[in-house]
PDB file of N, CA and C in Angstrom:
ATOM      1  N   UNK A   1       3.510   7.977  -8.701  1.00  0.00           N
ATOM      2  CA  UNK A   1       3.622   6.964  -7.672  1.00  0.00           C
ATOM      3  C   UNK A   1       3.371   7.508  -6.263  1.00  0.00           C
ATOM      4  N   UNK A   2       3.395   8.753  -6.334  1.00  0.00           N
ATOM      5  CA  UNK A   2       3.486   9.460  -4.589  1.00  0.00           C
ATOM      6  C   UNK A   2       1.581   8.838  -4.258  1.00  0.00           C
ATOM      7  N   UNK A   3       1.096   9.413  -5.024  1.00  0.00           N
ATOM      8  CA  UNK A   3      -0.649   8.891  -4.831  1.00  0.00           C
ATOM      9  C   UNK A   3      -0.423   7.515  -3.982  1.00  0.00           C
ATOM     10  N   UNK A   4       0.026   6.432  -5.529  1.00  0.00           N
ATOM     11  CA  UNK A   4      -0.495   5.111  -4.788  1.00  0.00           C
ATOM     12  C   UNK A   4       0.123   4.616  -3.742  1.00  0.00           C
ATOM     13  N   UNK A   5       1.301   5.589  -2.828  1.00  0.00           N
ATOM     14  CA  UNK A   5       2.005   4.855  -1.769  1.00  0.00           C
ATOM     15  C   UNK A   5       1.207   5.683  -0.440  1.00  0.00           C
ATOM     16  N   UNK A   6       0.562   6.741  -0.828  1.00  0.00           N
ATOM     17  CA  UNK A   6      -0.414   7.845   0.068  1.00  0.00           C
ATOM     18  C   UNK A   6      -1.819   7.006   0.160  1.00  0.00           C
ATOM     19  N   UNK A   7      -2.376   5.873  -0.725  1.00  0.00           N
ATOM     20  CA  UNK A   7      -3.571   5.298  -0.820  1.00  0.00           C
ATOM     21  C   UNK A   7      -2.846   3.878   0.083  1.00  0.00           C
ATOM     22  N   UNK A   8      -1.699   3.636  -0.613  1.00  0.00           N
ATOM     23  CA  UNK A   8      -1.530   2.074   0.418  1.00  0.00           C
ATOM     24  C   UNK A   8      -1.566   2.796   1.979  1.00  0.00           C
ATOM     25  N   UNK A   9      -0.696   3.651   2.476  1.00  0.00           N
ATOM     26  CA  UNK A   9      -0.203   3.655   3.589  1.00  0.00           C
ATOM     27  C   UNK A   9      -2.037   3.980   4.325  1.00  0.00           C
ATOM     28  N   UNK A  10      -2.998   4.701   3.586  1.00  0.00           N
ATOM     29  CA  UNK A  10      -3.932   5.126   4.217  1.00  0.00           C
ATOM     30  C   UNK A  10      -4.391   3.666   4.967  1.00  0.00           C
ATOM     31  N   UNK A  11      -5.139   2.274   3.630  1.00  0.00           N
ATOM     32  CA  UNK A  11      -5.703   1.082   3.627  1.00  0.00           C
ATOM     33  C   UNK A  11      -4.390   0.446   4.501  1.00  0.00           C
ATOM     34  N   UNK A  12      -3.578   0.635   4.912  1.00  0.00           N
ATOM     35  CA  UNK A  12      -2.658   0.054   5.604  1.00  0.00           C
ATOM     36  C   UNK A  12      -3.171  -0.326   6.793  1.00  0.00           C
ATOM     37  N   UNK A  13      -3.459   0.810   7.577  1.00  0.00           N
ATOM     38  CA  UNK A  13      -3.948   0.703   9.142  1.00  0.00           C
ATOM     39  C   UNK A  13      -5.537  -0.121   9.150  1.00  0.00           C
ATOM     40  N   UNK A  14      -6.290  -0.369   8.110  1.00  0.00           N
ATOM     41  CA  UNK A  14      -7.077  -0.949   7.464  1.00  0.00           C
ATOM     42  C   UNK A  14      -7.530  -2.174   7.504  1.00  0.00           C
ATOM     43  N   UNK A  15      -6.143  -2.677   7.415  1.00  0.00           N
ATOM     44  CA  UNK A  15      -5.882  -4.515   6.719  1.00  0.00           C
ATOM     45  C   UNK A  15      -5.839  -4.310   5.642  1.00  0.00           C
ATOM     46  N   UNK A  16      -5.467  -3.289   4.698  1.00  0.00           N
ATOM     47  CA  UNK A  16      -4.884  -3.649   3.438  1.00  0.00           C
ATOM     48  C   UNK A  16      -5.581  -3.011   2.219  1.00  0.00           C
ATOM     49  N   UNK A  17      -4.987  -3.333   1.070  1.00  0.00           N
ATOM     50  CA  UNK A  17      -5.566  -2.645  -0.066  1.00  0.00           C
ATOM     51  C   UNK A  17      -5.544  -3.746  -1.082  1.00  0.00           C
ATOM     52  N   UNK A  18      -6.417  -3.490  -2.441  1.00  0.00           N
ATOM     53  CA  UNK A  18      -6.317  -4.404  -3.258  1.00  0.00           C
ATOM     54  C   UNK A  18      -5.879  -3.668  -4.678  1.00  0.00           C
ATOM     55  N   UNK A  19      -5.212  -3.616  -5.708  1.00  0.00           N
ATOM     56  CA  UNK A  19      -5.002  -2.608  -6.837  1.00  0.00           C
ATOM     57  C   UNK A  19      -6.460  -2.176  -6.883  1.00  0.00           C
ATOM     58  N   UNK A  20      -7.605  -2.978  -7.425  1.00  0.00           N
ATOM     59  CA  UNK A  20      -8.746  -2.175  -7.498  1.00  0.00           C
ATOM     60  C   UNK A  20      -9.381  -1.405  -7.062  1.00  0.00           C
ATOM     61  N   UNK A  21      -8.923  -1.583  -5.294  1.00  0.00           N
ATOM     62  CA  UNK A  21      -9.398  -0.652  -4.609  1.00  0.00           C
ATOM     63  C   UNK A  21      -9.033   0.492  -4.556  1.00  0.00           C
ATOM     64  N   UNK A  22      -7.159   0.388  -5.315  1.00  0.00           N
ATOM     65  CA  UNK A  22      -6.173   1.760  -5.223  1.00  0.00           C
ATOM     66  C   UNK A  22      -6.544   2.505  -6.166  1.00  0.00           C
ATOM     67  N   UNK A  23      -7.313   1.690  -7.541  1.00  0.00           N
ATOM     68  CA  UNK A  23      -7.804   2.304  -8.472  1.00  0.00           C
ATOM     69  C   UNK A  23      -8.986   2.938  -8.412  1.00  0.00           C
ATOM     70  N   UNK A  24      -9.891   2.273  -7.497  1.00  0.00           N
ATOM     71  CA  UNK A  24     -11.131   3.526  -7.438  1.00  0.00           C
ATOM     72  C   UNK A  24     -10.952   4.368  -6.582  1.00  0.00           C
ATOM     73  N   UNK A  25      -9.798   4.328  -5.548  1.00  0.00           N
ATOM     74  CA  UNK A  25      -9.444   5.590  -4.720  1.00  0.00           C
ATOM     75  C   UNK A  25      -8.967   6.728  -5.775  1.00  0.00           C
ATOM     76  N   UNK A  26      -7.991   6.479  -6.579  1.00  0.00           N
ATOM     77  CA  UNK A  26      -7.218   7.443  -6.930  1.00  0.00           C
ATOM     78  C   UNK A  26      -8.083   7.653  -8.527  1.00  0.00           C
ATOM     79  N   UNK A  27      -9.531   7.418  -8.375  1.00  0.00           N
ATOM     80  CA  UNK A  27     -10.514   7.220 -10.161  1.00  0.00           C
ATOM     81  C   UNK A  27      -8.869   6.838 -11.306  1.00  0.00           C
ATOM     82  N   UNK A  28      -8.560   5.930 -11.001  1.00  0.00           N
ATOM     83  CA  UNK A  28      -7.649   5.552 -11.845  1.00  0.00           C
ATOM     84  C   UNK A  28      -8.185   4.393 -13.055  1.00  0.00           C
ATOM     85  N   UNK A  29      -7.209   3.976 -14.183  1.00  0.00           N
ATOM     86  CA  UNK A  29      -7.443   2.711 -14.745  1.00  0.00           C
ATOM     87  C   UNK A  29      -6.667   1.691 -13.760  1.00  0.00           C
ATOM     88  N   UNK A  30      -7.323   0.474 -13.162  1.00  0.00           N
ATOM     89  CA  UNK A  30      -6.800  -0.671 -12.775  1.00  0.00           C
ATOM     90  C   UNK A  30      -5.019  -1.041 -13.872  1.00  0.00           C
ATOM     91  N   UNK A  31      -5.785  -1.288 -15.007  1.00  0.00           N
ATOM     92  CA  UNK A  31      -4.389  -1.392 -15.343  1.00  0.00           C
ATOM     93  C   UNK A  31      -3.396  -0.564 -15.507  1.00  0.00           C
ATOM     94  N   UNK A  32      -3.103   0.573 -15.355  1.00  0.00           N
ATOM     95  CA  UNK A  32      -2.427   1.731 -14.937  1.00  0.00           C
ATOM     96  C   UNK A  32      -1.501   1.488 -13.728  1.00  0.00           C
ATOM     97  N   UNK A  33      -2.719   1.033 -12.869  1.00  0.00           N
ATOM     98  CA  UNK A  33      -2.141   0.718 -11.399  1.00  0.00           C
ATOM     99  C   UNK A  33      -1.006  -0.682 -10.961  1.00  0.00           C
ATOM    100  N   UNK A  34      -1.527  -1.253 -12.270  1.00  0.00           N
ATOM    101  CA  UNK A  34      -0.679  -3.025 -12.128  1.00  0.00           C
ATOM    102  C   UNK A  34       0.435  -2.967 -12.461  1.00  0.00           C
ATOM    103  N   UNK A  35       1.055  -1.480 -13.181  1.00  0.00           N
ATOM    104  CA  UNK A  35       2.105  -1.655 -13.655  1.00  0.00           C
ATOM    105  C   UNK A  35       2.897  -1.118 -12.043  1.00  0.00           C
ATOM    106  N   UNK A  36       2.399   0.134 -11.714  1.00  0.00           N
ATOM    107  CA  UNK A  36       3.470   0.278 -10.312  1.00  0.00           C
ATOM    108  C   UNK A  36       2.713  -0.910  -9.473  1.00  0.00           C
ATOM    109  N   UNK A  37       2.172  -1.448  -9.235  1.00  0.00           N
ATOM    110  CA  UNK A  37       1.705  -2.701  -8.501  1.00  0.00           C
ATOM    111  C   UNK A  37       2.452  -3.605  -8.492  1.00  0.00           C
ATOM    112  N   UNK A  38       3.145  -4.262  -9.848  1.00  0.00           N
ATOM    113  CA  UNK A  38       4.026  -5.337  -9.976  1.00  0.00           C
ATOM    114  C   UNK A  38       5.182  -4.657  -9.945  1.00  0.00           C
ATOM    115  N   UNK A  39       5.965  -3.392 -10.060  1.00  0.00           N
ATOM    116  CA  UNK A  39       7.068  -2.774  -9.500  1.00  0.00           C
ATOM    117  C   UNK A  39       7.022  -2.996  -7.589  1.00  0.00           C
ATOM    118  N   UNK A  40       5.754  -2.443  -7.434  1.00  0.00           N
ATOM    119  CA  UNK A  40       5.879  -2.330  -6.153  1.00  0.00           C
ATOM    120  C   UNK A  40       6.653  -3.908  -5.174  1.00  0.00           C
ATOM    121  N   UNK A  41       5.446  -4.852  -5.594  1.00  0.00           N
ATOM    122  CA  UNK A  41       5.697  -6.406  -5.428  1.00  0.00           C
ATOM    123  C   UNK A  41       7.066  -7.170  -5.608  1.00  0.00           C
ATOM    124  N   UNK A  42       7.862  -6.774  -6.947  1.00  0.00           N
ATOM    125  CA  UNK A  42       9.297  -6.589  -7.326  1.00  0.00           C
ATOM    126  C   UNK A  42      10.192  -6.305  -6.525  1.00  0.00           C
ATOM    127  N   UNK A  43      10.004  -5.157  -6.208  1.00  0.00           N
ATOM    128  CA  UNK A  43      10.260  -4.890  -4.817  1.00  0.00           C
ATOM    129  C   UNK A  43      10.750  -4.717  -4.075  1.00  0.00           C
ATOM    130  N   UNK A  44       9.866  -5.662  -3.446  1.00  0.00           N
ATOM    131  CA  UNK A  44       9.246  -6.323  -1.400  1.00  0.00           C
ATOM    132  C   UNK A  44       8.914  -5.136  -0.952  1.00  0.00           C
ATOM    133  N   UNK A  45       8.381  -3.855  -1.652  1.00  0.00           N
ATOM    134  CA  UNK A  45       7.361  -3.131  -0.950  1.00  0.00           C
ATOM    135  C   UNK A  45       5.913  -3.399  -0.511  1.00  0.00           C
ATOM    136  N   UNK A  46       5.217  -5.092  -0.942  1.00  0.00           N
ATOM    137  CA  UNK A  46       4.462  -5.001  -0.276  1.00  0.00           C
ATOM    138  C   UNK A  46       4.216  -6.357   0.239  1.00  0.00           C
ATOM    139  N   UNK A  47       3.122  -7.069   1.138  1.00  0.00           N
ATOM    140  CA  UNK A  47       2.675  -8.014   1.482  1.00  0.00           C
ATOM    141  C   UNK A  47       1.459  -8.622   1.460  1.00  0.00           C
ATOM    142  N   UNK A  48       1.228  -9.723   1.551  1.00  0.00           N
ATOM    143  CA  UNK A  48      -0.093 -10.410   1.752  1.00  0.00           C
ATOM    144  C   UNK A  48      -0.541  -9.744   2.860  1.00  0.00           C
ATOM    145  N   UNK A  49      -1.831  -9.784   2.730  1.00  0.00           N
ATOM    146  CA  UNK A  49      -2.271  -9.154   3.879  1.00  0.00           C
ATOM    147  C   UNK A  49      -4.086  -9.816   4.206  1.00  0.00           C
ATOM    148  N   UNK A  50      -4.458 -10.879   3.719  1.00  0.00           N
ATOM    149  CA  UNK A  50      -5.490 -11.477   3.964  1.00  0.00           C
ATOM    150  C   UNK A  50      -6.517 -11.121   2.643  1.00  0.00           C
ATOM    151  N   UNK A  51      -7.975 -11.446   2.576  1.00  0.00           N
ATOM    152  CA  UNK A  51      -8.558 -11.331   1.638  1.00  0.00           C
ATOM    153  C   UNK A  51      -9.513 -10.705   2.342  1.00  0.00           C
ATOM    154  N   UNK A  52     -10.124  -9.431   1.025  1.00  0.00           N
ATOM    155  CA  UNK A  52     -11.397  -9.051   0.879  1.00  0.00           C
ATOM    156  C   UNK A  52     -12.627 -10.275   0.833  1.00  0.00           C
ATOM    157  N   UNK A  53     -13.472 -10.520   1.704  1.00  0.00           N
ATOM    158  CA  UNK A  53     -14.225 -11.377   2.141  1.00  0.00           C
ATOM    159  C   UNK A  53     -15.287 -10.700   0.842  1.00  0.00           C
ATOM    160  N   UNK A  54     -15.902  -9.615   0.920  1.00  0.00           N
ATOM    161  CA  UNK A  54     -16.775  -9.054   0.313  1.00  0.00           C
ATOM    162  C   UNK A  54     -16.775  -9.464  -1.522  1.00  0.00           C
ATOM    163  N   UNK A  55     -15.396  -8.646  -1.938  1.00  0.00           N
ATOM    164  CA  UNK A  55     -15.111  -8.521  -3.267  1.00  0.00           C
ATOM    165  C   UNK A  55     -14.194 -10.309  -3.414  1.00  0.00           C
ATOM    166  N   UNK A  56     -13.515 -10.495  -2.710  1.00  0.00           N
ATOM    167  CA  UNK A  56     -12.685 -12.102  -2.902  1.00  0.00           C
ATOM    168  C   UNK A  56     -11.467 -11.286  -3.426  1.00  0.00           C
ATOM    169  N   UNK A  57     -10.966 -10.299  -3.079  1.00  0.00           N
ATOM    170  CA  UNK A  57      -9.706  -9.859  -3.539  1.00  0.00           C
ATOM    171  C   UNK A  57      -8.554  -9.970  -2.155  1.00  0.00           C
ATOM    172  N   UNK A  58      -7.488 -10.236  -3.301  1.00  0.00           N
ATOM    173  CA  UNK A  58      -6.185 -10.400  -2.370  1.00  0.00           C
ATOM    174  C   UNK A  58      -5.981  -9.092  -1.664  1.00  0.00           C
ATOM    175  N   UNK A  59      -5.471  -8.907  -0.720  1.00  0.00           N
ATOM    176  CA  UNK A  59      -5.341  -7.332  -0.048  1.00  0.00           C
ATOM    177  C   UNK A  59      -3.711  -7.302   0.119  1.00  0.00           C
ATOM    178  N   UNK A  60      -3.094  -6.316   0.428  1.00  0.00           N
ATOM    179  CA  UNK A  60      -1.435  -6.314   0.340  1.00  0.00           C
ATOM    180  C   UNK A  60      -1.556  -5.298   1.413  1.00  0.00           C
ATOM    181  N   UNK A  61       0.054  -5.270   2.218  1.00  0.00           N
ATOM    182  CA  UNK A  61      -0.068  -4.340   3.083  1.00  0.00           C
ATOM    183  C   UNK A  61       1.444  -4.153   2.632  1.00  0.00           C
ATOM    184  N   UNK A  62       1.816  -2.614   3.486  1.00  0.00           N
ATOM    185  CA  UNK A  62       3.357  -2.363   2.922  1.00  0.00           C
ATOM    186  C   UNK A  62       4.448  -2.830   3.754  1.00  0.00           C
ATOM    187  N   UNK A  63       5.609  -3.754   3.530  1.00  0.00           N
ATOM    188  CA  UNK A  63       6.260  -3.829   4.167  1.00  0.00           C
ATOM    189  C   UNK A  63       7.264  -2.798   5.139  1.00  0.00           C
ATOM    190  N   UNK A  64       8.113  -2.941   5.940  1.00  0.00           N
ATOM    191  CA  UNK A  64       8.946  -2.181   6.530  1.00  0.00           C
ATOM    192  C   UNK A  64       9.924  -1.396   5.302  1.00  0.00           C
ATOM    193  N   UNK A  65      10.420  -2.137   4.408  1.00  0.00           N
ATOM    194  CA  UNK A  65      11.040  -1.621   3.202  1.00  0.00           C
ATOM    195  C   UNK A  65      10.161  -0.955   2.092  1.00  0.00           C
ATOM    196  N   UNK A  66       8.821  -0.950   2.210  1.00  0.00           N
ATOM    197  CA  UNK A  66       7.389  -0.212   1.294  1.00  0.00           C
ATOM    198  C   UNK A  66       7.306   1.072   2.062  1.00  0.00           C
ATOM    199  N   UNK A  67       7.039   0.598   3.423  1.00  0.00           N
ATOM    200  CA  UNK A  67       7.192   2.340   4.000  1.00  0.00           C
ATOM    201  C   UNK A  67       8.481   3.428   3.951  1.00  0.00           C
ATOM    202  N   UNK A  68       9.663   2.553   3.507  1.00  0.00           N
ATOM    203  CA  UNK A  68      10.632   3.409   3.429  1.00  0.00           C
ATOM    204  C   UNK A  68      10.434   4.231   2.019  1.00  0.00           C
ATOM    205  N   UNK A  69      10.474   3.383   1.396  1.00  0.00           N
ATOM    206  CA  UNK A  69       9.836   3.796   0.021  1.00  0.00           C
ATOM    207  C   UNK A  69       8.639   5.033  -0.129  1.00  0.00           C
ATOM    208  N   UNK A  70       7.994   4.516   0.387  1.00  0.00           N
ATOM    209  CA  UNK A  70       6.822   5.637   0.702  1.00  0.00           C
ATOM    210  C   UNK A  70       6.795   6.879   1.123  1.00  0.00           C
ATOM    211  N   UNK A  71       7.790   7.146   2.148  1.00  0.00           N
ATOM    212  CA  UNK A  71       8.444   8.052   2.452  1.00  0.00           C
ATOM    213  C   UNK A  71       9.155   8.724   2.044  1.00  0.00           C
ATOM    214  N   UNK A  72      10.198   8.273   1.654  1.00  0.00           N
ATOM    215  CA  UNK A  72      10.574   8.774  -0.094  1.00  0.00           C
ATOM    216  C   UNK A  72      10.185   9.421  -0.903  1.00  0.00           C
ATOM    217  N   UNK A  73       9.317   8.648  -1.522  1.00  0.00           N
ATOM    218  CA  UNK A  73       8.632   9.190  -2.570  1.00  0.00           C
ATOM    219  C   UNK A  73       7.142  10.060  -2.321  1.00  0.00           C
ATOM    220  N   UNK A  74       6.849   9.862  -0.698  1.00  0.00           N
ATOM    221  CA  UNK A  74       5.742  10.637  -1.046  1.00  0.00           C
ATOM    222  C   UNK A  74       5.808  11.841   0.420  1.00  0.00           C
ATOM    223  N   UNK A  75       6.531  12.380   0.729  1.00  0.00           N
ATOM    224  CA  UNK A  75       6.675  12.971   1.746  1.00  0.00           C
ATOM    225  C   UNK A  75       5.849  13.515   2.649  1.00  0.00           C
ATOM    226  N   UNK A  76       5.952  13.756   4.113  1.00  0.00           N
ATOM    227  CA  UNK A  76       4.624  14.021   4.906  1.00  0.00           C
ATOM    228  C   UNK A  76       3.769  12.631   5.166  1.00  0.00           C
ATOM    229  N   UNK A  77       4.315  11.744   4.881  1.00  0.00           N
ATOM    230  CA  UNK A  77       3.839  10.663   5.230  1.00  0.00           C
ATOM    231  C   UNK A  77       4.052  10.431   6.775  1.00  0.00           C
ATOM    232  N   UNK A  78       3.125  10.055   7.948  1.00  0.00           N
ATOM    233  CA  UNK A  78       3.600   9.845   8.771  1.00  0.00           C
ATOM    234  C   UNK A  78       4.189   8.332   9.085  1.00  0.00           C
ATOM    235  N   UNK A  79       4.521   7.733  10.091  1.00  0.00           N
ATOM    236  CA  UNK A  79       5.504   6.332  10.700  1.00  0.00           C
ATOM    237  C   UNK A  79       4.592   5.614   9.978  1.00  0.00           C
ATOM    238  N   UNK A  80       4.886   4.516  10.017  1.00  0.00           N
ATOM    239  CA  UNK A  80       4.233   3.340   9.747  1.00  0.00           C
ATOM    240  C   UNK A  80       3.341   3.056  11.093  1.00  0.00           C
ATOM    241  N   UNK A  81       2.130   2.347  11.127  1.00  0.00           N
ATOM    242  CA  UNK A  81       1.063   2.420  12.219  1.00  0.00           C
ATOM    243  C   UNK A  81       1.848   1.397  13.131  1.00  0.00           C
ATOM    244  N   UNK A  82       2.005   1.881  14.384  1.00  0.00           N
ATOM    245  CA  UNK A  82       2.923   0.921  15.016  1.00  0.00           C
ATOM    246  C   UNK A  82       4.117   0.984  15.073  1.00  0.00           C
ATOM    247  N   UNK A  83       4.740   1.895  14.831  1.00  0.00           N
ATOM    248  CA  UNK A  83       6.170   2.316  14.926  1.00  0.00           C
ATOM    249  C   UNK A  83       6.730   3.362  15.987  1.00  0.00           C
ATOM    250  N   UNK A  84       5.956   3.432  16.569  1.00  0.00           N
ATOM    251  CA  UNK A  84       6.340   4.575  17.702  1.00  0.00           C
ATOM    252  C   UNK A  84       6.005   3.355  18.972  1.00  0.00           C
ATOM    253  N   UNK A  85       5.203   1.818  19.083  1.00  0.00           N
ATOM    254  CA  UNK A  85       5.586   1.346  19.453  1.00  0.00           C
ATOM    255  C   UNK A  85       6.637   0.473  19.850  1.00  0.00           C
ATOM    256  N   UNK A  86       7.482   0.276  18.977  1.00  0.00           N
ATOM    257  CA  UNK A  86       8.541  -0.485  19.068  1.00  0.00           C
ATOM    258  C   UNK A  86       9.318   0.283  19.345  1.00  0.00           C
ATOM    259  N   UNK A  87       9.752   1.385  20.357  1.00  0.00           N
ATOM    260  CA  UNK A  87      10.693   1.847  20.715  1.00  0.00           C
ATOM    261  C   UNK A  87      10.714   1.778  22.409  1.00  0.00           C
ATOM    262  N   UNK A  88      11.866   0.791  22.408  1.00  0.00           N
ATOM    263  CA  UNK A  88      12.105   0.868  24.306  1.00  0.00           C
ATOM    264  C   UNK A  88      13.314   0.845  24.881  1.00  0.00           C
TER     265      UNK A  88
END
């Protein structure tokens, strides 16, 4: 799981990721990926995040509680994009 939370957080700053896309990042099987995918979703590690115009795929981004997670589990991760703004 450290991979696919190192592939979301990358497509994060992005607009998002789609499992398929996490799967040809990481040369994975798609369905491999659906199983921590629907854990992930379970969750509320992740969100809607608009559609792939190109492919017509849903895209997800990680929530505030996905990056905690992420962090966690995949260490050396840096903030979430935008988190060094919200401090005043």
């Amino acid at each position: 799981m450290p991979e696919l939370f190192e592939v979301l957080a990358e497509f994060d700053a992005h607009g998002g990721a789609s499992p398929g896309l996490i799967a040809w990042e990481l040369f994975a099987d798609e369905h491999d990926i659906l199983t921590l995918w629907e854990l992930a979703l379970a969750e509320g590690w992740l969100t809607h995040a608009g559609r792939d115009l190109t492919y017509d795929e849903q895209l997800y981004r990680l929530t505030p509680s996905g990056w905690i997670a992420a962090r966690e589990r995949a260490p050396g991760l840096e903030s979430e994009p935008g988190a060094a703004d919200e401090s005043v």
